[in-house]
Every structure is written in C-alpha cells, then in structure tokens.
C-alpha atoms as a PDB file:
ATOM      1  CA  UNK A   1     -36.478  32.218   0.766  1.00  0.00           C
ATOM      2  CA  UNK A   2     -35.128  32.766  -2.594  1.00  0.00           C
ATOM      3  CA  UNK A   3     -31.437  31.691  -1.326  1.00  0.00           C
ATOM      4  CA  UNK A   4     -32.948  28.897   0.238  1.00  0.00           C
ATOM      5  CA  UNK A   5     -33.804  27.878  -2.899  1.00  0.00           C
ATOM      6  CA  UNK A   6     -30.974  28.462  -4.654  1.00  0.00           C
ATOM      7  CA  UNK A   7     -29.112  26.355  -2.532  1.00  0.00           C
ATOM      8  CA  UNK A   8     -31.420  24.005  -2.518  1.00  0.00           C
ATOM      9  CA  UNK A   9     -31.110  23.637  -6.220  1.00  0.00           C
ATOM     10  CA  UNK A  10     -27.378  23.777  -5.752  1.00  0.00           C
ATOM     11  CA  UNK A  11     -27.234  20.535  -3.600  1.00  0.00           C
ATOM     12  CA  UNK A  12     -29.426  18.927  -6.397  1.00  0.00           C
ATOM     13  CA  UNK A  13     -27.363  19.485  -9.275  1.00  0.00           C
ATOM     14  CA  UNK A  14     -24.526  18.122  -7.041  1.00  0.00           C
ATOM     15  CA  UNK A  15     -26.442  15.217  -6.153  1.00  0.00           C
ATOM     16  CA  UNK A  16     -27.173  14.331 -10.099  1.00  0.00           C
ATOM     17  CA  UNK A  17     -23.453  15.466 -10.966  1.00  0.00           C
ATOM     18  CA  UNK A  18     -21.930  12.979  -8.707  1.00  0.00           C
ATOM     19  CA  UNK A  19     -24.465  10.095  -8.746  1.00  0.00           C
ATOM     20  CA  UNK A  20     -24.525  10.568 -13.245  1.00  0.00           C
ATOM     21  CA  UNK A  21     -20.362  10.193 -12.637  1.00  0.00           C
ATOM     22  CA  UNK A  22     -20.883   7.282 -10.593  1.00  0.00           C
ATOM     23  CA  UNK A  23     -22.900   5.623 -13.011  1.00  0.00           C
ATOM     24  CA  UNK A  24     -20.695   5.755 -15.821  1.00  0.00           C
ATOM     25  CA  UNK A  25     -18.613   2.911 -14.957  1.00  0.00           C
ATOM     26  CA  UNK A  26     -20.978  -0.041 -14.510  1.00  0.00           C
ATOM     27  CA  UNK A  27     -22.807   0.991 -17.951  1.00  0.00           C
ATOM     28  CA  UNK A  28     -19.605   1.342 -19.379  1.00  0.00           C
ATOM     29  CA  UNK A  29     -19.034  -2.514 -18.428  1.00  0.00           C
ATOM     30  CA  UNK A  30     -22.782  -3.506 -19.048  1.00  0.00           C
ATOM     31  CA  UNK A  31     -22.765  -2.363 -22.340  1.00  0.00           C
ATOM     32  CA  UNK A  32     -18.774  -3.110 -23.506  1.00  0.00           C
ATOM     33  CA  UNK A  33     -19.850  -6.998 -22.082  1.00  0.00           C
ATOM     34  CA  UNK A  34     -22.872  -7.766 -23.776  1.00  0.00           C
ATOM     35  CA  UNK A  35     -21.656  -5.929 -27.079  1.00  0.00           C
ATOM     36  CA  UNK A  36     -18.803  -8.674 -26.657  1.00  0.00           C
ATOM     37  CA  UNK A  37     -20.891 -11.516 -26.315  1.00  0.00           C
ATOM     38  CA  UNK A  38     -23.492 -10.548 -29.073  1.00  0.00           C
ATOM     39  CA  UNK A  39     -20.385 -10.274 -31.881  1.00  0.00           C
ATOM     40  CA  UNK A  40     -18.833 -13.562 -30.601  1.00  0.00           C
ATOM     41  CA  UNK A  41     -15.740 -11.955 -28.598  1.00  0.00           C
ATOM     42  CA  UNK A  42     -16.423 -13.761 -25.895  1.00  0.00           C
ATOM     43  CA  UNK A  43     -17.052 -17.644 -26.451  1.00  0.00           C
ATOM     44  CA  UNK A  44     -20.360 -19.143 -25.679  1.00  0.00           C
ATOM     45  CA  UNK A  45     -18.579 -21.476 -22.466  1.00  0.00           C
ATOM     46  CA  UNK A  46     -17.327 -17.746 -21.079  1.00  0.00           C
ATOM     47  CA  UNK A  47     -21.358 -16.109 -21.436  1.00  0.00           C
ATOM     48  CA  UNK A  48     -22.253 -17.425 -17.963  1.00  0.00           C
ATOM     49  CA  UNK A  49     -19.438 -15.615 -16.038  1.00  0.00           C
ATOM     50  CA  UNK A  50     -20.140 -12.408 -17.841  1.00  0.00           C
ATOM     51  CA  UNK A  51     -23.770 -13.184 -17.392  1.00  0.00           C
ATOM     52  CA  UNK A  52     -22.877 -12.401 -13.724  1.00  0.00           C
ATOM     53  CA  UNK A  53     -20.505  -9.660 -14.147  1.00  0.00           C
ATOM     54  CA  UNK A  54     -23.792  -7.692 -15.743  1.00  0.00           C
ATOM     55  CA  UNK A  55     -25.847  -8.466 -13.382  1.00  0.00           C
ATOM     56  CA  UNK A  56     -23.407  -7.501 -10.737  1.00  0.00           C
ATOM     57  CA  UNK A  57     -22.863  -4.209 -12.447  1.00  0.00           C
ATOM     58  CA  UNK A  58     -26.699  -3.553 -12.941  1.00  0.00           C
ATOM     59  CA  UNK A  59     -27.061  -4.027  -8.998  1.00  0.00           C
ATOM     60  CA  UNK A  60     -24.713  -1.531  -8.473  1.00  0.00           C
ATOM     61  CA  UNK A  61     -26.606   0.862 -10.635  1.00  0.00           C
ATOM     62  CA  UNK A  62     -29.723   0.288  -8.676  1.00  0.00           C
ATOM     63  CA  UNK A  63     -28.119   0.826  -5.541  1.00  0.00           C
ATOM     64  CA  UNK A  64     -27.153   4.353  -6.795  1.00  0.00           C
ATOM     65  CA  UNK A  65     -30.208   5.192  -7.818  1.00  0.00           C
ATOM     66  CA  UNK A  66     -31.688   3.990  -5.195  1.00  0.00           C
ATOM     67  CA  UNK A  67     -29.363   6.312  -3.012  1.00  0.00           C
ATOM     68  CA  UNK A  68     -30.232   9.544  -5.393  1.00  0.00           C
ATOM     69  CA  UNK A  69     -33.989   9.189  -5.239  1.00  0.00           C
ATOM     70  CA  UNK A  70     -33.440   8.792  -1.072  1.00  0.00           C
ATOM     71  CA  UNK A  71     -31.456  11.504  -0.893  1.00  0.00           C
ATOM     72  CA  UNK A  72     -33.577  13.721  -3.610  1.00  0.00           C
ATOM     73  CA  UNK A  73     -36.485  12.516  -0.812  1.00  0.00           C
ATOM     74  CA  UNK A  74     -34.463  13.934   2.402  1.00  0.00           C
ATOM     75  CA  UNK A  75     -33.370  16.982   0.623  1.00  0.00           C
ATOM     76  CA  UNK A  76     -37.070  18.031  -0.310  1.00  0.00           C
ATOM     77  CA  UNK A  77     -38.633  16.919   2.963  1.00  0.00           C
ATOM     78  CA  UNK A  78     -40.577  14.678   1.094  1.00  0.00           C
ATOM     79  CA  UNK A  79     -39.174  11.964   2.528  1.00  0.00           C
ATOM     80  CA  UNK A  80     -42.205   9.646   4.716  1.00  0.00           C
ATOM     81  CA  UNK A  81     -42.112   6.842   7.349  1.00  0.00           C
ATOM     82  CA  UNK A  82     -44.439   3.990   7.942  1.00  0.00           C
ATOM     83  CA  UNK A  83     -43.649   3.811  12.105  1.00  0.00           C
ATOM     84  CA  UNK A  84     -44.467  -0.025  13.063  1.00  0.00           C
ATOM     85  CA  UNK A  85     -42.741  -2.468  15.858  1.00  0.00           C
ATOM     86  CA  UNK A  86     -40.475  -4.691  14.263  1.00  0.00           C
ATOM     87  CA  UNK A  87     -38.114  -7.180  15.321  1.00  0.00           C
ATOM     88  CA  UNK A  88     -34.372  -5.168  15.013  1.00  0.00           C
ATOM     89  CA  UNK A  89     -32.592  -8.156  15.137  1.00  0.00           C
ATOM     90  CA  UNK A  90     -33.924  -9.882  12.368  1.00  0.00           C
ATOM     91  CA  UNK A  91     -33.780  -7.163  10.313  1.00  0.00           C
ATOM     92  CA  UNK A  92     -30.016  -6.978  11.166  1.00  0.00           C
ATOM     93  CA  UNK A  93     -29.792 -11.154  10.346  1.00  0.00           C
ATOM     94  CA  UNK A  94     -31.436 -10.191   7.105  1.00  0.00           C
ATOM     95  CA  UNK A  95     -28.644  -7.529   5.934  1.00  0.00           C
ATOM     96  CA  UNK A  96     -25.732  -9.806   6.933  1.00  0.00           C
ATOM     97  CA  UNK A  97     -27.443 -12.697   5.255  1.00  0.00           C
ATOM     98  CA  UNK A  98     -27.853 -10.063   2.049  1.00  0.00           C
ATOM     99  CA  UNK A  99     -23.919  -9.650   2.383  1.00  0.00           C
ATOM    100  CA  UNK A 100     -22.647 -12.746   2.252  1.00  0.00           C
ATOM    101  CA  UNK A 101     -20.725 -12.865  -0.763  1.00  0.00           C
ATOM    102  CA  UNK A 102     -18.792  -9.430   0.043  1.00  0.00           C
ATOM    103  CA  UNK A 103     -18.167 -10.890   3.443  1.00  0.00           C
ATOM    104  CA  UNK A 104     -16.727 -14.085   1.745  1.00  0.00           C
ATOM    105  CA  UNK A 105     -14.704 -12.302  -0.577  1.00  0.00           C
ATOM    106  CA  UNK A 106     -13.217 -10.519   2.095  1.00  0.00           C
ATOM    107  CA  UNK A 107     -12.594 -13.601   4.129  1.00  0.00           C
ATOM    108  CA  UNK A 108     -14.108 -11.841   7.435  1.00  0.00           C
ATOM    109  CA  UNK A 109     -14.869 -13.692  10.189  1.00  0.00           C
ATOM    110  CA  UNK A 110     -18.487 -12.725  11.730  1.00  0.00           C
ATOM    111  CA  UNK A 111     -19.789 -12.195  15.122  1.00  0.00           C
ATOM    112  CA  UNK A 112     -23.421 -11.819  15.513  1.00  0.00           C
ATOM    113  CA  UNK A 113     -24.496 -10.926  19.025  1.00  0.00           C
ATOM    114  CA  UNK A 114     -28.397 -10.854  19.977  1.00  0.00           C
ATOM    115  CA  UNK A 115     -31.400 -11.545  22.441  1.00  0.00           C
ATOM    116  CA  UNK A 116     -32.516 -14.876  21.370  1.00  0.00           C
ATOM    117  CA  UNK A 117     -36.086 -13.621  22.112  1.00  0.00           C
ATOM    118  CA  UNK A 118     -35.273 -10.571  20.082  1.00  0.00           C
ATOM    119  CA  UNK A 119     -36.246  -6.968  20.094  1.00  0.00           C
ATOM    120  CA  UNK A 120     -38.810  -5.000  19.506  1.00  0.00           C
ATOM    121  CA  UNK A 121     -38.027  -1.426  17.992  1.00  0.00           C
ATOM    122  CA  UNK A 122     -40.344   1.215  16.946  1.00  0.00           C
ATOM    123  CA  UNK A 123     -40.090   2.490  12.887  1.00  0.00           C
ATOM    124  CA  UNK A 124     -40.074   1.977   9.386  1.00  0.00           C
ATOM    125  CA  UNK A 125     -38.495  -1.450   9.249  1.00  0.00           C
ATOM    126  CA  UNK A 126     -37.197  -0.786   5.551  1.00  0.00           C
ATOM    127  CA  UNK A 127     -35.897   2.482   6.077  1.00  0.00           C
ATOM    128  CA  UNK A 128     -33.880   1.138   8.833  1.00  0.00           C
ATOM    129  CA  UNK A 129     -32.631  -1.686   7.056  1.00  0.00           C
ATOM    130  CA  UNK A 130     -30.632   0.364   4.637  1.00  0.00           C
ATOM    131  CA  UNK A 131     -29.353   2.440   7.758  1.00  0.00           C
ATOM    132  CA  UNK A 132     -28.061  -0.755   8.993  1.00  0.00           C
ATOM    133  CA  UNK A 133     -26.978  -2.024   5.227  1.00  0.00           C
ATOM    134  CA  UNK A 134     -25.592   1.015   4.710  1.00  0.00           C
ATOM    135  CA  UNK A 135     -23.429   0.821   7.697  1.00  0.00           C
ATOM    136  CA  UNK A 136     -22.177  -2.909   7.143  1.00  0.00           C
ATOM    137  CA  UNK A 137     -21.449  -1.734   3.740  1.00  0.00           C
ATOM    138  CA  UNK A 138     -19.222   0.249   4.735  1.00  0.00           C
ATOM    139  CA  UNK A 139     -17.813  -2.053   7.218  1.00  0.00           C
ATOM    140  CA  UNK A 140     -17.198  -4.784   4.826  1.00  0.00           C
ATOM    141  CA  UNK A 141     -15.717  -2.315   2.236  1.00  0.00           C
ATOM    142  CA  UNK A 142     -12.811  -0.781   4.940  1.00  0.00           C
ATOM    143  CA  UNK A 143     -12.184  -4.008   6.427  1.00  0.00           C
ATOM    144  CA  UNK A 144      -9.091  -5.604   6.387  1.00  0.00           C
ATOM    145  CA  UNK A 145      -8.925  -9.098   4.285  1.00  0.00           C
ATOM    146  CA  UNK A 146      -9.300 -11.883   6.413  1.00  0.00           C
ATOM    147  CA  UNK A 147     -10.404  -9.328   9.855  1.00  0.00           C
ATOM    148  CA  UNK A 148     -13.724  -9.142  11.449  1.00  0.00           C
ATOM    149  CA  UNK A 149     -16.914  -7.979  11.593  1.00  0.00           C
ATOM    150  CA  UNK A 150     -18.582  -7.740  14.676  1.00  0.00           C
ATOM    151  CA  UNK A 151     -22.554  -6.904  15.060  1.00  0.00           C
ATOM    152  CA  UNK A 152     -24.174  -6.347  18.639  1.00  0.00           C
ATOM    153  CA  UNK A 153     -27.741  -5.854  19.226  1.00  0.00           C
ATOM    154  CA  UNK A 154     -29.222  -4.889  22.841  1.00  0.00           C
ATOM    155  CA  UNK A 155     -31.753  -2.899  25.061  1.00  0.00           C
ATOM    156  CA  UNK A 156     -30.227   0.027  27.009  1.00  0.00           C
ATOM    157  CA  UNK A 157     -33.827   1.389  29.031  1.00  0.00           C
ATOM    158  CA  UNK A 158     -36.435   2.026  26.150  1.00  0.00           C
ATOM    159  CA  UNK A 159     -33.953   2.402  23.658  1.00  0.00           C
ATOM    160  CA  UNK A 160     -32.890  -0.273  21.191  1.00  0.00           C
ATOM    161  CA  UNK A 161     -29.237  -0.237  20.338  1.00  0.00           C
ATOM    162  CA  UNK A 162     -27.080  -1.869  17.533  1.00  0.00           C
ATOM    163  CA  UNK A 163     -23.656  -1.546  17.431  1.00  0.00           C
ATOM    164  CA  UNK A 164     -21.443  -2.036  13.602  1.00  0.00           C
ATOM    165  CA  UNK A 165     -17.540  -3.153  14.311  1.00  0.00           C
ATOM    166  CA  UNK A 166     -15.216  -3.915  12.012  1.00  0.00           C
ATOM    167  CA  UNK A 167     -11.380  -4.363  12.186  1.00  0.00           C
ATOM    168  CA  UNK A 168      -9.822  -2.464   9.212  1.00  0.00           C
ATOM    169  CA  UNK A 169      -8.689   1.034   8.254  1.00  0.00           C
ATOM    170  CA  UNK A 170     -10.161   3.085  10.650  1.00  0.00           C
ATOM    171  CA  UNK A 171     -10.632   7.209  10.589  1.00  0.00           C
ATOM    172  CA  UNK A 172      -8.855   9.637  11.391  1.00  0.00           C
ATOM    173  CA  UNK A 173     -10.371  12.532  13.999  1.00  0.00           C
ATOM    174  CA  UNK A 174     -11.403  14.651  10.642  1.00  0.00           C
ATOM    175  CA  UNK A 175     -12.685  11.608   8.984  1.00  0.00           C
ATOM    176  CA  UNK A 176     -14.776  11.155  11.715  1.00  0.00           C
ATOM    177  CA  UNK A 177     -16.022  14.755  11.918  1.00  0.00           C
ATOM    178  CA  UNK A 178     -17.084  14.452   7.809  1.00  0.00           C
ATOM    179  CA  UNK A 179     -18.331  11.056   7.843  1.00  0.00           C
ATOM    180  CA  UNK A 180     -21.976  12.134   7.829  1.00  0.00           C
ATOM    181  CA  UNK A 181     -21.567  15.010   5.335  1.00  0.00           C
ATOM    182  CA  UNK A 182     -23.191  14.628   2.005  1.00  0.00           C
ATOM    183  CA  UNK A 183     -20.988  13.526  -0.965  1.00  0.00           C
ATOM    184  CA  UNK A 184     -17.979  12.428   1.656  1.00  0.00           C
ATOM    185  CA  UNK A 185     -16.232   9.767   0.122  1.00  0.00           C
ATOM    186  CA  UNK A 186     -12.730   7.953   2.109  1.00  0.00           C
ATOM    187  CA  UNK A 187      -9.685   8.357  -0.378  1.00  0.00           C
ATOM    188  CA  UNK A 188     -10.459   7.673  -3.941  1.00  0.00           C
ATOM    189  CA  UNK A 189     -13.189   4.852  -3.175  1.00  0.00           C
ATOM    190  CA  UNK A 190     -16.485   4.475  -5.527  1.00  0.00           C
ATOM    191  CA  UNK A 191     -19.742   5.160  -4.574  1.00  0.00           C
ATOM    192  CA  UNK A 192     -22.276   8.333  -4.054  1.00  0.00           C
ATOM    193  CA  UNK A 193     -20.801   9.181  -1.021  1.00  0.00           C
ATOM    194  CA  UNK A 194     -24.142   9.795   0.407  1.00  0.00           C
ATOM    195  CA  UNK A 195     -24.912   6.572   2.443  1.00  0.00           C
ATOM    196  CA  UNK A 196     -23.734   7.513   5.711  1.00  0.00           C
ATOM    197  CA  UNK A 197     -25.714  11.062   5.251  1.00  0.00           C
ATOM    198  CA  UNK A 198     -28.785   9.241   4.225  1.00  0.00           C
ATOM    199  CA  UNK A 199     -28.187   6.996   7.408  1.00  0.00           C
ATOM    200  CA  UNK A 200     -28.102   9.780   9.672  1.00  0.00           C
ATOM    201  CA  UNK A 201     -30.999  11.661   8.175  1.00  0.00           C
ATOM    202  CA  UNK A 202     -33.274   8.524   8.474  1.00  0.00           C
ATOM    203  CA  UNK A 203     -31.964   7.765  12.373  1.00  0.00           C
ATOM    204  CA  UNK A 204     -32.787  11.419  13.381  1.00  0.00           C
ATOM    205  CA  UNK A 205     -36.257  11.923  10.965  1.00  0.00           C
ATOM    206  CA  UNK A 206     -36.851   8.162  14.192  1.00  0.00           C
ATOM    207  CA  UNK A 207     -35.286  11.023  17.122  1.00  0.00           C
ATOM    208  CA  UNK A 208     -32.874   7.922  17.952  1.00  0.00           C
ATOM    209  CA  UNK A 209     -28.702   8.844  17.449  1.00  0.00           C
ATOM    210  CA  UNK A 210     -26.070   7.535  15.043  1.00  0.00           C
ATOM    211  CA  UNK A 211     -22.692   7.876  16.378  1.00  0.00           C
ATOM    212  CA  UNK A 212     -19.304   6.937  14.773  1.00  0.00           C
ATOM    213  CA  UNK A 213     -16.040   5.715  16.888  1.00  0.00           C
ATOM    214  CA  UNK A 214     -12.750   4.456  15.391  1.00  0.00           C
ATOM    215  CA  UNK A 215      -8.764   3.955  15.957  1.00  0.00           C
ATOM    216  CA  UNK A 216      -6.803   4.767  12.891  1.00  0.00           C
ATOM    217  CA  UNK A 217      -5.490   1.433  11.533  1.00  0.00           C
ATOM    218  CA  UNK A 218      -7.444  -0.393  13.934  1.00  0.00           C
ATOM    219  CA  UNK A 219     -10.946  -0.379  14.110  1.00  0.00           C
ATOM    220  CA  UNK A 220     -14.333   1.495  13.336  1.00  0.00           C
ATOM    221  CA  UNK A 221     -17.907   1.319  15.250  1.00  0.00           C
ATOM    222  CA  UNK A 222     -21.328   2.938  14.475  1.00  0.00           C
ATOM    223  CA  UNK A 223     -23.729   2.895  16.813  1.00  0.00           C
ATOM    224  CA  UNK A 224     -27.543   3.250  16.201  1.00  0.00           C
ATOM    225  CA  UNK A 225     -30.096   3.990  18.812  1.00  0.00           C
ATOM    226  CA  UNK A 226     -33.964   4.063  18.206  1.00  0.00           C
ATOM    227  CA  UNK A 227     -37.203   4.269  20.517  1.00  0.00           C
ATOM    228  CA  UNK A 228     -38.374   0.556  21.313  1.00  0.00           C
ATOM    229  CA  UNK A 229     -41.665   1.767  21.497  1.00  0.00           C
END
C-alpha cells in the first residue's frame, strides 16, 4: 500500500511538472501581448489581430488544464461516466466541425464516411467526444500540408466502430508501442503528452478497444470500438 502510494504521488507531481511547463508559453504570450497593447506598442488598427492571438493562447491553456484535471480524475479512480445512447456520428460531425480552422490551415482535404441514419452507441457522449477530438487532434497536427484526413464510422455486430486516418508522418513500430503511455510526446512537439493515454483510459473505463496502425512516412489510423448498446 504505502508504495502504491508513493507512486501514485510520483505520477502526480509528474503530471503538474509537465502540464505547469506546458503552460508557460501561452501565458508568456498572453501577458507579453496585452502588456503591449495597454502601453501603446502595438497600434490600436493591430489590437484586433492580437485580440485573437490571446484568445487563441487562452484556449490552449484550457485545453491543458482540461487534460490535467482528466488525467488527475483517471489516476485517482475518481474518474465517473454518465452511460446514455447517443448518436456516434454526430458526435464525430461535431469534432470535425470544432476543427475547422486547424484543418484549413493545414489545407487537408476531408473525407467523412457515415450511415445516413446514424448510429446509436452506448456511453458518456462527452467523454467520448474528447476521445475522438483527441484523436483528430492528433491527426491534424502529424498531417502532411495539403494531405488528408479520412473519418469512417460503421457497425461491425453490436459494436460501433470509428476509424481516424490521416496521411502524414506516420510511427515507427516503437512509436506505436508508446503511443498510449502517459507523458509520450512525438519529437519535440507541444502539448501534455497525455491525450492519447486519457483516450485509452476513457475507451477501456466503456470495455470497447482503441487500437493504433501506421506506415512510417505514410499514414496513421486509430480505431475506436464501443458497445452499441
């Protein structure tokens, strides 16, 4: 019990450590912006482009703290589910809708592929929507500039299935084989490095699967698969 606990407290300290790191950046810009505008830096016609810089940077903030209390959650088995049918593939409309401007910037082109009577799946509807935002996140982030992204939804018996494909990157067989691990972070890239492991956590807290296929260079796919109830 008591080493439990000390790792336990371990994995929490790293968790605040690297999310408090993470963090520094966009309040770094936040605060070095509006400072600028308040002493007259930057001229009045320039305040509505840093306007949106802030606010850009203060959405990034929430999303990390959003991932630290989920993964604080997980950690302490605190963590609880509402279980309720919902439509998967509006939920999975809703993310890429959400996306939009990272998918623009990147120039992808997007394939959305889905019953047009949709389907029904069994779970917390918003704890699966930041499985699957987590996902195309990460998608949209490793894609190559002007390459695709490719989202599948379908039945396979009683299980609902979604399937995340991008063209980009790719991982490597080790990659692969840390993806899920807490903290794991491709390369130098920003971010908590915790949304794939808070992905996993919520698919298996639903007993469906998360799986992870790619071709270095080439392509990546996740594949999520939960109980249609």
């Amino acid at each position: 019990m008591s080493e439990r606990v000390k790792n336990s407290e371990k994995e929490l300290l790293a968790i605040i450590s690297s999310s408090v790191h993470d963090m520094k950046t966009p309040l770094t810009s936040i605060a070095g912006f509006a400072d600028a505008m308040l002493d007259g830096t930057v001229p009045h016609e320039k305040h509505g482009h840093y306007l949106q810089v802030i606010r850009d940077e203060a959405e990034r903030l929430r999303q990390i703290c959003e991932e630290l209390l989920e993964a604080s959650k997980i950690e302490s088995g605190t963590k609880s589910y509402s279980m309720k049918p919902f439509d998967i593939c509006e939920t999975a409309r809703k993310v890429l809708i959400s996306m939009e401007s990272a998918i623009n910037d990147k120039k992808l082109d997007v394939f959305f592929e889905a019953p047009h009577e949709g389907i029904t799946a069994l779970g917390d509807e918003n704890s699966i929507t930041r499985v699957l935002y987590n996902i195309c996140d990460n998608a949209v982030k490793f894609s190559y500039e002007g390459g695709a992204l490719r989202i599948l939804l379908r039945t396979d018996g009683k299980m609902a299935e979604v399937s995340i494909e991008n063209k980009g990157e790719g991982m490597s067989a080790e990659e692969l084989d840390k993806i899920f691990l807490p903290f794991y972070k491709k390369g130098e890239r920003s971010g908590t490095g915790l949304g794939m492991f808070i992905a996993k956590n919520i698919v298996d807290a639903h007993g469906g699967s998360i799986r992870a296929e790619s071709t270095l260079g080439e392509r990546t796919v996740f594949t999520v698969r939960i109980d249609r109830g």
